[in-house]
Protein backbone atom coordinates (compact mmCIF):
# COMPACT_ATOMS: atom_id res chain seq x y z
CA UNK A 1 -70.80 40.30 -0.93
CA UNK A 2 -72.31 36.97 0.13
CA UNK A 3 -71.43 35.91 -3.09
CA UNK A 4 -67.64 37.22 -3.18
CA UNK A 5 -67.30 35.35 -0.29
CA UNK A 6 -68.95 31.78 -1.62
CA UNK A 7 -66.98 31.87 -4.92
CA UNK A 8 -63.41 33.02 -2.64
CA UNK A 9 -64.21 29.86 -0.56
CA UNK A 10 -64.75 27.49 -3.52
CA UNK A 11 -61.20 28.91 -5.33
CA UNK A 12 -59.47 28.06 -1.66
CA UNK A 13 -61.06 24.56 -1.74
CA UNK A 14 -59.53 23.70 -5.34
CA UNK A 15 -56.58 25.69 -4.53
CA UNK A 16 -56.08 23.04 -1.76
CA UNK A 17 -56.69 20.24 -3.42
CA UNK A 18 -54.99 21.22 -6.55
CA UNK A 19 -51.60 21.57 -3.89
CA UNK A 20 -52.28 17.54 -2.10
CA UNK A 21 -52.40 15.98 -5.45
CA UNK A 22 -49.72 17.82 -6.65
CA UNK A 23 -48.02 16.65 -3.58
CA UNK A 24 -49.10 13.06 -3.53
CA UNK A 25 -47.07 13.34 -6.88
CA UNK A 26 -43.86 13.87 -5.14
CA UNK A 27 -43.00 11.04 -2.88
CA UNK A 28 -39.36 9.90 -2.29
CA UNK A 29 -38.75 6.42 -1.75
CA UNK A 30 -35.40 5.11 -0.43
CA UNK A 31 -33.81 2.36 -1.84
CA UNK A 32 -30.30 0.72 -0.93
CA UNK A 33 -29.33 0.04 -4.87
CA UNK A 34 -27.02 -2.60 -3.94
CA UNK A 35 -28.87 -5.46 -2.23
CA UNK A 36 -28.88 -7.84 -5.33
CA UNK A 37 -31.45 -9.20 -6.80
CA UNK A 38 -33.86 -6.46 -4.88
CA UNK A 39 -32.45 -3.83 -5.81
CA UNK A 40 -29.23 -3.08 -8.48
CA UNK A 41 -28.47 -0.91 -10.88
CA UNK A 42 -27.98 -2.14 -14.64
CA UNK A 43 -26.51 0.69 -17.14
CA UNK A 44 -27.35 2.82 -14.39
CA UNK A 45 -31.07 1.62 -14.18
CA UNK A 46 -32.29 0.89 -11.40
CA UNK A 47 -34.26 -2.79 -11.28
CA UNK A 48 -34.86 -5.91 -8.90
CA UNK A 49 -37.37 -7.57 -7.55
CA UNK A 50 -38.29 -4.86 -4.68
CA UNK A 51 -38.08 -2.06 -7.54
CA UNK A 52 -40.93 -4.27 -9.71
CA UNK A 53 -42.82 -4.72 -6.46
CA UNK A 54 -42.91 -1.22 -5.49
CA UNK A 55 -43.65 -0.10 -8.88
CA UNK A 56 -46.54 -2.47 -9.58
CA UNK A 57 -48.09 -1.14 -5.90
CA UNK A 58 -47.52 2.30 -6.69
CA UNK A 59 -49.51 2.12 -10.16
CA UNK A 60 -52.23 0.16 -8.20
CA UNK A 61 -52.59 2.91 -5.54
CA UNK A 62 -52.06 5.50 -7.90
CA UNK A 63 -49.39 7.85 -7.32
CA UNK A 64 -45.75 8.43 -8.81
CA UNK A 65 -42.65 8.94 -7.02
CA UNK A 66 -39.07 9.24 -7.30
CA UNK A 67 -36.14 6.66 -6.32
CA UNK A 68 -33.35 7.82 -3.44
CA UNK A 69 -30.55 5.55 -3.45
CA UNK A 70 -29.09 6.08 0.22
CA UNK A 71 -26.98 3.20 1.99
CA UNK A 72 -28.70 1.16 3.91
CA UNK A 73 -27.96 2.48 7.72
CA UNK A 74 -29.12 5.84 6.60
CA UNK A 75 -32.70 4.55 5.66
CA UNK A 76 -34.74 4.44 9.22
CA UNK A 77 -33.01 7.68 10.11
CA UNK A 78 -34.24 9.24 6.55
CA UNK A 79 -37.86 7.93 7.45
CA UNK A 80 -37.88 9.05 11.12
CA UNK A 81 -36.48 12.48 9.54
CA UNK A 82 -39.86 12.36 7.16
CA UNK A 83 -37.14 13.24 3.85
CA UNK A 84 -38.09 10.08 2.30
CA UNK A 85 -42.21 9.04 2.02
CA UNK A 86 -40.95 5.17 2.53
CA UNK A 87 -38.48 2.73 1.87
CA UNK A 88 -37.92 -0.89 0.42
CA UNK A 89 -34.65 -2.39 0.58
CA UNK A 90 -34.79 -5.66 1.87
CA UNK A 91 -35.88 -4.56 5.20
CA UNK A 92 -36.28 -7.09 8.20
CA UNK A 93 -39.47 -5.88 10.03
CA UNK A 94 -37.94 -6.03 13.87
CA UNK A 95 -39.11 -5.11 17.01
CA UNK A 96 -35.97 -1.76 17.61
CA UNK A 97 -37.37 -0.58 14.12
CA UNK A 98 -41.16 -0.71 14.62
CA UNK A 99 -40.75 1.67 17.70
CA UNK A 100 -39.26 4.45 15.29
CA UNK A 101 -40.92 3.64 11.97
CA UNK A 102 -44.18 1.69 10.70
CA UNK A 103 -43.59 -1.11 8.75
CA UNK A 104 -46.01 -3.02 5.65
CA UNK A 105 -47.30 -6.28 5.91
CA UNK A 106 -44.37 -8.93 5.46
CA UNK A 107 -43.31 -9.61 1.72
CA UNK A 108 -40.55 -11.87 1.60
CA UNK A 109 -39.35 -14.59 3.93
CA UNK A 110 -35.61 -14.44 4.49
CA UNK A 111 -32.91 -15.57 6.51
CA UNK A 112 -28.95 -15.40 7.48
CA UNK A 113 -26.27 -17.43 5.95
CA UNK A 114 -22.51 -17.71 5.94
CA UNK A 115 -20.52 -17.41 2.73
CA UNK A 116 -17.01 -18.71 2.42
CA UNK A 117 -14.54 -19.19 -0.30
CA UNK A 118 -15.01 -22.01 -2.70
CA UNK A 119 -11.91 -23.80 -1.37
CA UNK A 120 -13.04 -23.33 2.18
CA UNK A 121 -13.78 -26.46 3.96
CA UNK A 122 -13.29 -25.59 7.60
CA UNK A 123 -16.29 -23.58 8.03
CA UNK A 124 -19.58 -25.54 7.68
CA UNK A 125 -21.81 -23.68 10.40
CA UNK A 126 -22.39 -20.90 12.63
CA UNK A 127 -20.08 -22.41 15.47
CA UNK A 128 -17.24 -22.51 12.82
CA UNK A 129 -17.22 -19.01 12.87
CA UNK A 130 -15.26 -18.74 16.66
CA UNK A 131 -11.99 -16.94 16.32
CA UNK A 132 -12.97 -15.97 12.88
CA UNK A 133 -12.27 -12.98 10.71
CA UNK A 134 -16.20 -12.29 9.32
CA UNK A 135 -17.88 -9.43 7.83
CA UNK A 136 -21.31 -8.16 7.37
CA UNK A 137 -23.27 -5.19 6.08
CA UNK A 138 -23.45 -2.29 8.86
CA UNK A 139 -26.45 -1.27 10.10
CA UNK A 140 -28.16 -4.89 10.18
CA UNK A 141 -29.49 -7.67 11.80
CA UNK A 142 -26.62 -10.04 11.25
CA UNK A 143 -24.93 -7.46 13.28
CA UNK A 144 -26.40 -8.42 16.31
CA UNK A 145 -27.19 -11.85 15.64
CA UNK A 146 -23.35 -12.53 15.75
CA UNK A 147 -22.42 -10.17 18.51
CA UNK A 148 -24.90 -12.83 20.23
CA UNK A 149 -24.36 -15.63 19.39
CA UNK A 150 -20.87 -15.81 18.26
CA UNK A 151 -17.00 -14.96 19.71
CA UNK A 152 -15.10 -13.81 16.53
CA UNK A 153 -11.91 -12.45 15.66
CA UNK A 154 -13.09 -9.60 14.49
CA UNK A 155 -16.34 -8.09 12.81
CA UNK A 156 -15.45 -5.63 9.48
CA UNK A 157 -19.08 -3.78 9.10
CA UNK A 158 -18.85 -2.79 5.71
CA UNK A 159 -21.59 -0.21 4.07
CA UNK A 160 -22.46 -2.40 0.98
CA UNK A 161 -22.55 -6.26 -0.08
CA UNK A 162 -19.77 -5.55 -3.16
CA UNK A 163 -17.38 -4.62 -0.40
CA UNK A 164 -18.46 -7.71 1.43
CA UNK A 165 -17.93 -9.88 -1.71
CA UNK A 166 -14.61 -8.18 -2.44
CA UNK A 167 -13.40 -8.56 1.01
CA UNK A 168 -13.81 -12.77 1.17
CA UNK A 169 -12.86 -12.51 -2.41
CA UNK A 170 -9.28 -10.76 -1.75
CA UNK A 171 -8.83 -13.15 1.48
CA UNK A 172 -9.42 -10.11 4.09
CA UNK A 173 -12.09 -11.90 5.80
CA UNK A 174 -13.08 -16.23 6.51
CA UNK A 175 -16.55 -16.25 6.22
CA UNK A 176 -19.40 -12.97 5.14
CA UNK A 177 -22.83 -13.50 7.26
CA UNK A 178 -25.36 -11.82 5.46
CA UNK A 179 -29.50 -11.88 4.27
CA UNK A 180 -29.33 -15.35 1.84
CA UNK A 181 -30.91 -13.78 -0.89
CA UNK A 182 -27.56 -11.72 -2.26
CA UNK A 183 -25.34 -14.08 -1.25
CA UNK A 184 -27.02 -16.94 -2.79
CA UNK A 185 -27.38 -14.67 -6.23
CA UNK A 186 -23.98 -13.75 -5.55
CA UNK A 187 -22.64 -17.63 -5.59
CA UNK A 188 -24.80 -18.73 -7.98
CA UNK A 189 -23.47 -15.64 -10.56
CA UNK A 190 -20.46 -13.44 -10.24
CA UNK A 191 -19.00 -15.41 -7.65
CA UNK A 192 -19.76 -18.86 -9.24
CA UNK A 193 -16.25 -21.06 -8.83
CA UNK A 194 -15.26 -18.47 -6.46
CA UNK A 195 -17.41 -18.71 -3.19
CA UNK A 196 -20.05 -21.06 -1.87
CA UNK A 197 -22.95 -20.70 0.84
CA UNK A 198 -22.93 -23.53 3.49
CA UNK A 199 -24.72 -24.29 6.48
CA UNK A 200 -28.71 -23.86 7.41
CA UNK A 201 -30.72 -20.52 7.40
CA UNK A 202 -30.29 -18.74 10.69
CA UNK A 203 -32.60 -16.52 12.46
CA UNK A 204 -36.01 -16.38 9.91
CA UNK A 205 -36.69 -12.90 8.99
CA UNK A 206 -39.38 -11.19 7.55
CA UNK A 207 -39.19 -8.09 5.50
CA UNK A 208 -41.20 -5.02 5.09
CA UNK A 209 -41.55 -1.62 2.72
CA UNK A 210 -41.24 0.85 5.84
CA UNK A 211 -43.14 4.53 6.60
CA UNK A 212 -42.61 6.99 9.07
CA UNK A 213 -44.60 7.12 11.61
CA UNK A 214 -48.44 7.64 11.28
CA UNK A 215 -48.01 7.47 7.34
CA UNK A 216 -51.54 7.33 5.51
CA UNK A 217 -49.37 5.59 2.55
CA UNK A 218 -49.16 2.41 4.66
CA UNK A 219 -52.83 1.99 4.59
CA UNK A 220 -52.63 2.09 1.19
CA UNK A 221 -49.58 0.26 0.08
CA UNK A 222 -51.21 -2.79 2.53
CA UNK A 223 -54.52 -3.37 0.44
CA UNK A 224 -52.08 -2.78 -2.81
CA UNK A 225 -50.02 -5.74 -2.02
CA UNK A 226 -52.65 -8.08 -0.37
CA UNK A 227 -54.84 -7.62 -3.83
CA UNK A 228 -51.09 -7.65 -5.97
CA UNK A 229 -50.73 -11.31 -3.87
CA UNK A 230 -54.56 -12.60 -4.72
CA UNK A 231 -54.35 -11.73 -7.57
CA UNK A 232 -51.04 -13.76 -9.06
CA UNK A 233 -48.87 -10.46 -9.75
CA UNK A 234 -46.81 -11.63 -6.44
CA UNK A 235 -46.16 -14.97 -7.43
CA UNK A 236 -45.16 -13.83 -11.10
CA UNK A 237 -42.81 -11.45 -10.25
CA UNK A 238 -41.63 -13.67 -7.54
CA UNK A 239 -40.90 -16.57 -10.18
CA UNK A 240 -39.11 -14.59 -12.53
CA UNK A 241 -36.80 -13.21 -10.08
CA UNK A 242 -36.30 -16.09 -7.90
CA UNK A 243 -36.90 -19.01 -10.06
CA UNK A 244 -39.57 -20.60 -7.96
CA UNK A 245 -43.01 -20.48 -6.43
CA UNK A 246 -42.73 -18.37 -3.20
CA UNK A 247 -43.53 -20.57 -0.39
């Protein structure tokens, strides 16, 4: 009998363990695929530098997961909901968001910047903007950095940055205020001839792969990336998507 019980016991233990990995197998991790050149879609695969990132940390750690391409203002709810594992999408690590979800150490150093028709010459910087039609993604922190700092016309929030290109693009807007990494791709690439970034970097911003709360995957995504920046992965993949040495 003693020994019914000691083999039971052992076939629960595997059992269990047999279910976590099987588990730790199925992580979902959201992604906003239109945040060029972090994350974009080319013949409907899905690359950028935050896709490489994540991808090089996740073979490190050692699991596999599956992409979730969500807009971007549904991404902290999805993580406080737990039906994503975590999230990269050009996240600015801010103090709102760390009370709802956890957040990485910092990967990338951005910043805001105003984008205006190639033919514009009337807006040169922030203070330009007054009385001016401007959009920017919803769900950001360029929303609230110009509801601060800046009396407009009127604010489109738009879900994606191809509606914010088409929108300057068409003449519906003055100006887009945005993260300078896709709207300095953008200028220097589709939009080349068409629109042009002026003015300084406003309001330095880091960002950060996010968790929900309490997530043991943090942990483990942290000593991934420290080791992936040691190492030289970081500053390779950094190069070839940026076209310099991060700074």
């Amino acid at each position: 009998m003693r020994r019914w019980f000691k083999t039971a016991a052992v076939l629960a233990m595997v059992v269990c363990f047999s279910a976590g990995t099987a588990g730790a197998k199925d992580l979902v991790v959201g992604v906003d695929a239109n945040f060029m050149p972090f994350e974009f879609k080319v013949d409907g695969k899905l690359t950028g530098f935050d896709v490489e990132l994540f991808e090089a940390l996740a073979k490190e750690v050692g699991f596999e997961f599956e992409w979730q391409t969500m807009d971007f203002n549904g991404i902290i709810p999805a993580l406080q909901s737990r039906s994503i594992d975590a999230a990269i999408a050009g996240i600015t690590i801010k103090s709102d968001r760390e009370k709802v979800v956890d957040f990485s150490h910092p990967y990338y150093d951005s910043g805001l910047i105003i984008l205006v028709r190639a033919d514009n010459d009337d807006i040169k910087i922030l203070e330009d903007l007054e009385e001016k039609r401007v959009a920017t993604k919803l769900g950001t922190t360029s929303v609230d950095f110009l509801k601060s700092n800046v009396n407009l016309k009127e604010l489109k929030l738009l879900p994606n940055t191809d509606n914010l290109f088409m929108e300057l693009v068409s003449g519906g807007v003055d100006a887009v205020f945005f993260d300078s990494p896709p709207l300095l791709y953008y200028a220097q690439n589709q939009g080349k001839g068409k629109v042009k970034t002026v003015g300084p970097l406003y309001q330095g911003q880091p960002y950060g792969i996010a968790f929900p709360q309490g997530s043991d995957l943090r942990e483990k995504i942290n000593i991934a990336l420290l080791k992936f920046m040691e190492e030289g992965g970081y500053a390779a993949l950094y190069e070839n998507w940026f076209g310099e040495s991060p700074k």
